[in-house]
N, C-alpha and C. Protein backbone atom coordinates (compact mmCIF):
# COMPACT_ATOMS: atom_id res chain seq x y z
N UNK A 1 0.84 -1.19 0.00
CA UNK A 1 0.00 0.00 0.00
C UNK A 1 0.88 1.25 0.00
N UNK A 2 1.12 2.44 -0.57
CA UNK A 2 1.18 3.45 -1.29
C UNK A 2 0.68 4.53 0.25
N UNK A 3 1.19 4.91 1.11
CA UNK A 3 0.32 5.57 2.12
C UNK A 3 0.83 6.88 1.55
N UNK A 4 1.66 7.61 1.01
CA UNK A 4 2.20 8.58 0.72
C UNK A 4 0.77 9.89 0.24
N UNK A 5 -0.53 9.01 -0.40
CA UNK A 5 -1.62 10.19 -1.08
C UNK A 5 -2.06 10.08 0.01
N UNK A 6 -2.40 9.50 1.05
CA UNK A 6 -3.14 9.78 2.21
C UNK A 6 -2.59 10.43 3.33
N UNK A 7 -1.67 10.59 3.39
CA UNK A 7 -0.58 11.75 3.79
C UNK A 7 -0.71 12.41 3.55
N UNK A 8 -0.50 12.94 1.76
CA UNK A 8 -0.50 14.23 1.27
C UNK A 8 -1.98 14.95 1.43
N UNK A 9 -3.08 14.12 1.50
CA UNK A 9 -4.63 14.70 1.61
C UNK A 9 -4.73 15.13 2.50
N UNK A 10 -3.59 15.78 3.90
CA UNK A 10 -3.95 15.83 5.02
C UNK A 10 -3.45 17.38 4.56
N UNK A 11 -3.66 18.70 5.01
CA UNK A 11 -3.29 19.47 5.00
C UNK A 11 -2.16 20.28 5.54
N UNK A 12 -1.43 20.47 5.52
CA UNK A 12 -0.40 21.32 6.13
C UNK A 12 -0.98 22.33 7.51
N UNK A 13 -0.15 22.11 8.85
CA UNK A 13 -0.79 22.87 9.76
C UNK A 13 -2.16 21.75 10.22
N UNK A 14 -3.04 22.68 10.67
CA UNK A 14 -3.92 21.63 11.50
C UNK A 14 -5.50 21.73 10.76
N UNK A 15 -5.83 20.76 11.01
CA UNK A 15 -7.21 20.27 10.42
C UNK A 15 -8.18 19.37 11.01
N UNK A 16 -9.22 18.85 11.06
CA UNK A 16 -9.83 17.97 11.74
C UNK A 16 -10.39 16.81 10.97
N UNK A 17 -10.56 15.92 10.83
CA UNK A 17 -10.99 14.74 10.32
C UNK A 17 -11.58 13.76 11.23
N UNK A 18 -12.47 12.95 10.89
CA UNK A 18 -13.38 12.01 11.49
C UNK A 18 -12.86 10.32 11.48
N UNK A 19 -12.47 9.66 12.24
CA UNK A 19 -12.30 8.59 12.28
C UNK A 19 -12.72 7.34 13.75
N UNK A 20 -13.12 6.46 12.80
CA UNK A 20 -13.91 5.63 14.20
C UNK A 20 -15.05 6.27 14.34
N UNK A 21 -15.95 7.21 13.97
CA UNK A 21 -17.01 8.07 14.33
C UNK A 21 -16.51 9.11 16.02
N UNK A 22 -14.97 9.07 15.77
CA UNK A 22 -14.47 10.01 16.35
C UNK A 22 -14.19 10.98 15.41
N UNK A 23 -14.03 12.60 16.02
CA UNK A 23 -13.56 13.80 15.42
C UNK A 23 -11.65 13.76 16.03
N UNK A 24 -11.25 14.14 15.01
CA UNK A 24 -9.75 14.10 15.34
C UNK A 24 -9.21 15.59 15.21
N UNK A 25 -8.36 16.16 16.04
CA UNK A 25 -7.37 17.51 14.89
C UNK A 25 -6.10 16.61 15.10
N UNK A 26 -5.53 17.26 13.69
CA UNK A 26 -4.65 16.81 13.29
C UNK A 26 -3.98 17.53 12.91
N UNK A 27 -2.48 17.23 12.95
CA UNK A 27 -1.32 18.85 12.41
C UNK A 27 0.02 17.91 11.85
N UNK A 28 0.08 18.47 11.53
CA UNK A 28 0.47 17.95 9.53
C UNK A 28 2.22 18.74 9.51
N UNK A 29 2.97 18.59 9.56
CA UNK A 29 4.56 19.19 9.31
C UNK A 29 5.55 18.67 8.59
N UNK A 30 5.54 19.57 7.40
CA UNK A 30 6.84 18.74 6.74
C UNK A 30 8.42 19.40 6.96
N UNK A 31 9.38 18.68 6.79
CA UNK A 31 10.16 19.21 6.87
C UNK A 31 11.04 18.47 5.45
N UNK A 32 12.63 19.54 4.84
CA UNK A 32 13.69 18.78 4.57
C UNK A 32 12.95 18.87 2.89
N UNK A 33 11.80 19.77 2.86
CA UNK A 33 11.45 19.74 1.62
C UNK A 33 10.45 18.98 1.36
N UNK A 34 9.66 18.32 2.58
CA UNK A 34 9.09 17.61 2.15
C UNK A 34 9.04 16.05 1.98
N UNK A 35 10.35 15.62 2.15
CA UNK A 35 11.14 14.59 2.62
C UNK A 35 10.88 14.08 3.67
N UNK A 36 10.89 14.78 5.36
CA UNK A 36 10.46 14.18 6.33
C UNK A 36 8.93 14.27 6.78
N UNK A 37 8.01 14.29 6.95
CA UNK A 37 6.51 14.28 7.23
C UNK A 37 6.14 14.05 9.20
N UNK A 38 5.82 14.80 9.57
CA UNK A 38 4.94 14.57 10.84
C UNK A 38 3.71 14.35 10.93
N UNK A 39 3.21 13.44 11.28
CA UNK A 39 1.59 13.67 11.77
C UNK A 39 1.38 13.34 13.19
N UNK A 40 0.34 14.58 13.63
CA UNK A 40 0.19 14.19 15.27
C UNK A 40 -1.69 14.16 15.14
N UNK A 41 -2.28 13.41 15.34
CA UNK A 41 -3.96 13.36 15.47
C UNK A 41 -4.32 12.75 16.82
N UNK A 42 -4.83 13.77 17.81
CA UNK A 42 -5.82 13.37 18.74
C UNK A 42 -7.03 13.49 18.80
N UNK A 43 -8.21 12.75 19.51
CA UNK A 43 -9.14 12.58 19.44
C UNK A 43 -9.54 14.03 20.43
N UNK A 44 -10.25 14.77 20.00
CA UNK A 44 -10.86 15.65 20.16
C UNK A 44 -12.27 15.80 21.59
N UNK A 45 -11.94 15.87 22.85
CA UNK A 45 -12.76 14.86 23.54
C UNK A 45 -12.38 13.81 24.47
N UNK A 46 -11.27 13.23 23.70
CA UNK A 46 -11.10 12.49 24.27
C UNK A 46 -9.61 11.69 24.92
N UNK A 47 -9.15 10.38 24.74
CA UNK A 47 -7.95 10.36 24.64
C UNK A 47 -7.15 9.58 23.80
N UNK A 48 -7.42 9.66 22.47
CA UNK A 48 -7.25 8.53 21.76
C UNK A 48 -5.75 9.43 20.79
N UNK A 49 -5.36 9.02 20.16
CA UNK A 49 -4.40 9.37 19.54
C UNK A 49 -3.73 8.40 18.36
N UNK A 50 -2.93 9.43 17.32
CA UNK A 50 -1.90 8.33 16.25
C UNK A 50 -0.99 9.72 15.90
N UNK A 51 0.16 9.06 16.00
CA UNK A 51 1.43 9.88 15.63
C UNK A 51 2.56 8.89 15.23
N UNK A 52 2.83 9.79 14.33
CA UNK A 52 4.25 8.92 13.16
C UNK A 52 4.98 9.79 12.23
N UNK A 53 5.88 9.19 12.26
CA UNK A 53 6.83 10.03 11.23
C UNK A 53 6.69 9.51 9.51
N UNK A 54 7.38 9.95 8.87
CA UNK A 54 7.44 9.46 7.63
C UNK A 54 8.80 10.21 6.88
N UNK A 55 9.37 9.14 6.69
CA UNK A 55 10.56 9.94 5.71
C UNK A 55 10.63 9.16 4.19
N UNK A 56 11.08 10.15 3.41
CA UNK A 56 11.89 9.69 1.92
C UNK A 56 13.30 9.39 2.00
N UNK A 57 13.53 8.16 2.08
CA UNK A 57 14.98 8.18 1.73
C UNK A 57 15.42 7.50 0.23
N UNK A 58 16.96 8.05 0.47
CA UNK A 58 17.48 7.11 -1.01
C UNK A 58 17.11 5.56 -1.14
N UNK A 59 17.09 5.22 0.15
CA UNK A 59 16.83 3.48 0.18
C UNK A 59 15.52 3.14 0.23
N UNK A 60 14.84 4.01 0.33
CA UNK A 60 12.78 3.76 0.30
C UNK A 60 12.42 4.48 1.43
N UNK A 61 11.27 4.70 1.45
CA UNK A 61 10.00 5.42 2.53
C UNK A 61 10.27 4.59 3.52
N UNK A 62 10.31 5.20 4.80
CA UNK A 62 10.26 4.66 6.09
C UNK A 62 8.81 5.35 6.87
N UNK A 63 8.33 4.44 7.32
CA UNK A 63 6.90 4.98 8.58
C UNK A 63 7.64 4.69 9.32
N UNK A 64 7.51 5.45 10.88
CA UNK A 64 8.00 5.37 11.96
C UNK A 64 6.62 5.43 13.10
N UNK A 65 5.87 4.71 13.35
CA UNK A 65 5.16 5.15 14.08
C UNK A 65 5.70 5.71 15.72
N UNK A 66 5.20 6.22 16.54
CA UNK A 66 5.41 6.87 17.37
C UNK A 66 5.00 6.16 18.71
N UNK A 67 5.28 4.91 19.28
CA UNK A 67 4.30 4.85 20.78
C UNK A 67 3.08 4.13 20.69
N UNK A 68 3.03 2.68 18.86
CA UNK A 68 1.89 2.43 18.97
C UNK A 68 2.10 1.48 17.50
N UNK A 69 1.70 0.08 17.46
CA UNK A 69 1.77 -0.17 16.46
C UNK A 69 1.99 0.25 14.69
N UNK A 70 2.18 -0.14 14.36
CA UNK A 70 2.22 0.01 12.86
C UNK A 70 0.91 -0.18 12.12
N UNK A 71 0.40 -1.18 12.40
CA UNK A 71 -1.17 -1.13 12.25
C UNK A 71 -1.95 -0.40 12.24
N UNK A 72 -2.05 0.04 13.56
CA UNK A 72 -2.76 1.48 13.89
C UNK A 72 -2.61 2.37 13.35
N UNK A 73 -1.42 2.99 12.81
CA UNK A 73 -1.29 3.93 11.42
C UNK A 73 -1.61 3.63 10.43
N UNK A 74 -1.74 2.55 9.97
CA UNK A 74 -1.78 2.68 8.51
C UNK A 74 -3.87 2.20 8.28
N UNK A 75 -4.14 1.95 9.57
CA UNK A 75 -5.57 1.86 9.55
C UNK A 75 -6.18 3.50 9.68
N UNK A 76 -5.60 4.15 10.81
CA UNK A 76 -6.09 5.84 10.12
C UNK A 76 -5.74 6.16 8.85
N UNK A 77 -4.54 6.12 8.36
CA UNK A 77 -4.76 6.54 7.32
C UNK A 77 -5.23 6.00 5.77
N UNK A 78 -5.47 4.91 6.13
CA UNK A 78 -6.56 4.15 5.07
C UNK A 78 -8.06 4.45 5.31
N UNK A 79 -8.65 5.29 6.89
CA UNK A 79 -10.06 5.07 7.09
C UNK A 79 -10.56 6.75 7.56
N UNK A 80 -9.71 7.45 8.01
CA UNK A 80 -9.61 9.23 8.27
C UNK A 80 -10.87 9.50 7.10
N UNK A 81 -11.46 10.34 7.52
CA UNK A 81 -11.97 11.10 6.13
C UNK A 81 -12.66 12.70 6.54
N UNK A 82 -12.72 13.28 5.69
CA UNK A 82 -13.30 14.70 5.88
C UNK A 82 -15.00 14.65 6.06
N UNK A 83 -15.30 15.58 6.65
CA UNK A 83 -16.62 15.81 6.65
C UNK A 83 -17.30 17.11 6.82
């Protein structure tokens, strides 16, 4: 899976999105050109959370999640959506 467009659909700076029939904000930072990626999303309310890194390297894309499976990231960002 390709997570890189579901990344990029997230906006730069902060935004809110719905996941789980939770509301999330979420804040979005690139750095390095664009190369390194932050995402931090907490549940709004409540105490739920997903944070991970993401880099481009010469040797391939690395996810780094933050404090929480790998799973768990790549299920927000396969299921996040706007509303």
């Amino acid at each position: 899976m390709n997570i890189l467009p579901s990344i990029h659909k997230l906006p730069l700076g902060y935004t809110e999105v719905w996941y789980e029939k939770k509301k999330f904000g979420v804040t979005r930072t690139d750095f390095n050109a664009g190369k390194s990626i932050k995402v931090f999303a907490e549940e709004i309310g409540g105490d739920h959370f997903v944070s991970f890194n993401y880099y481009r390297t010469q040797k391939g894309d690395l996810l780094k999640p933050c404090e929480m499976p790998q799973e768990r990231v790549l299920h927000f960002l396969e299921h996040y959506e706007f509303r």
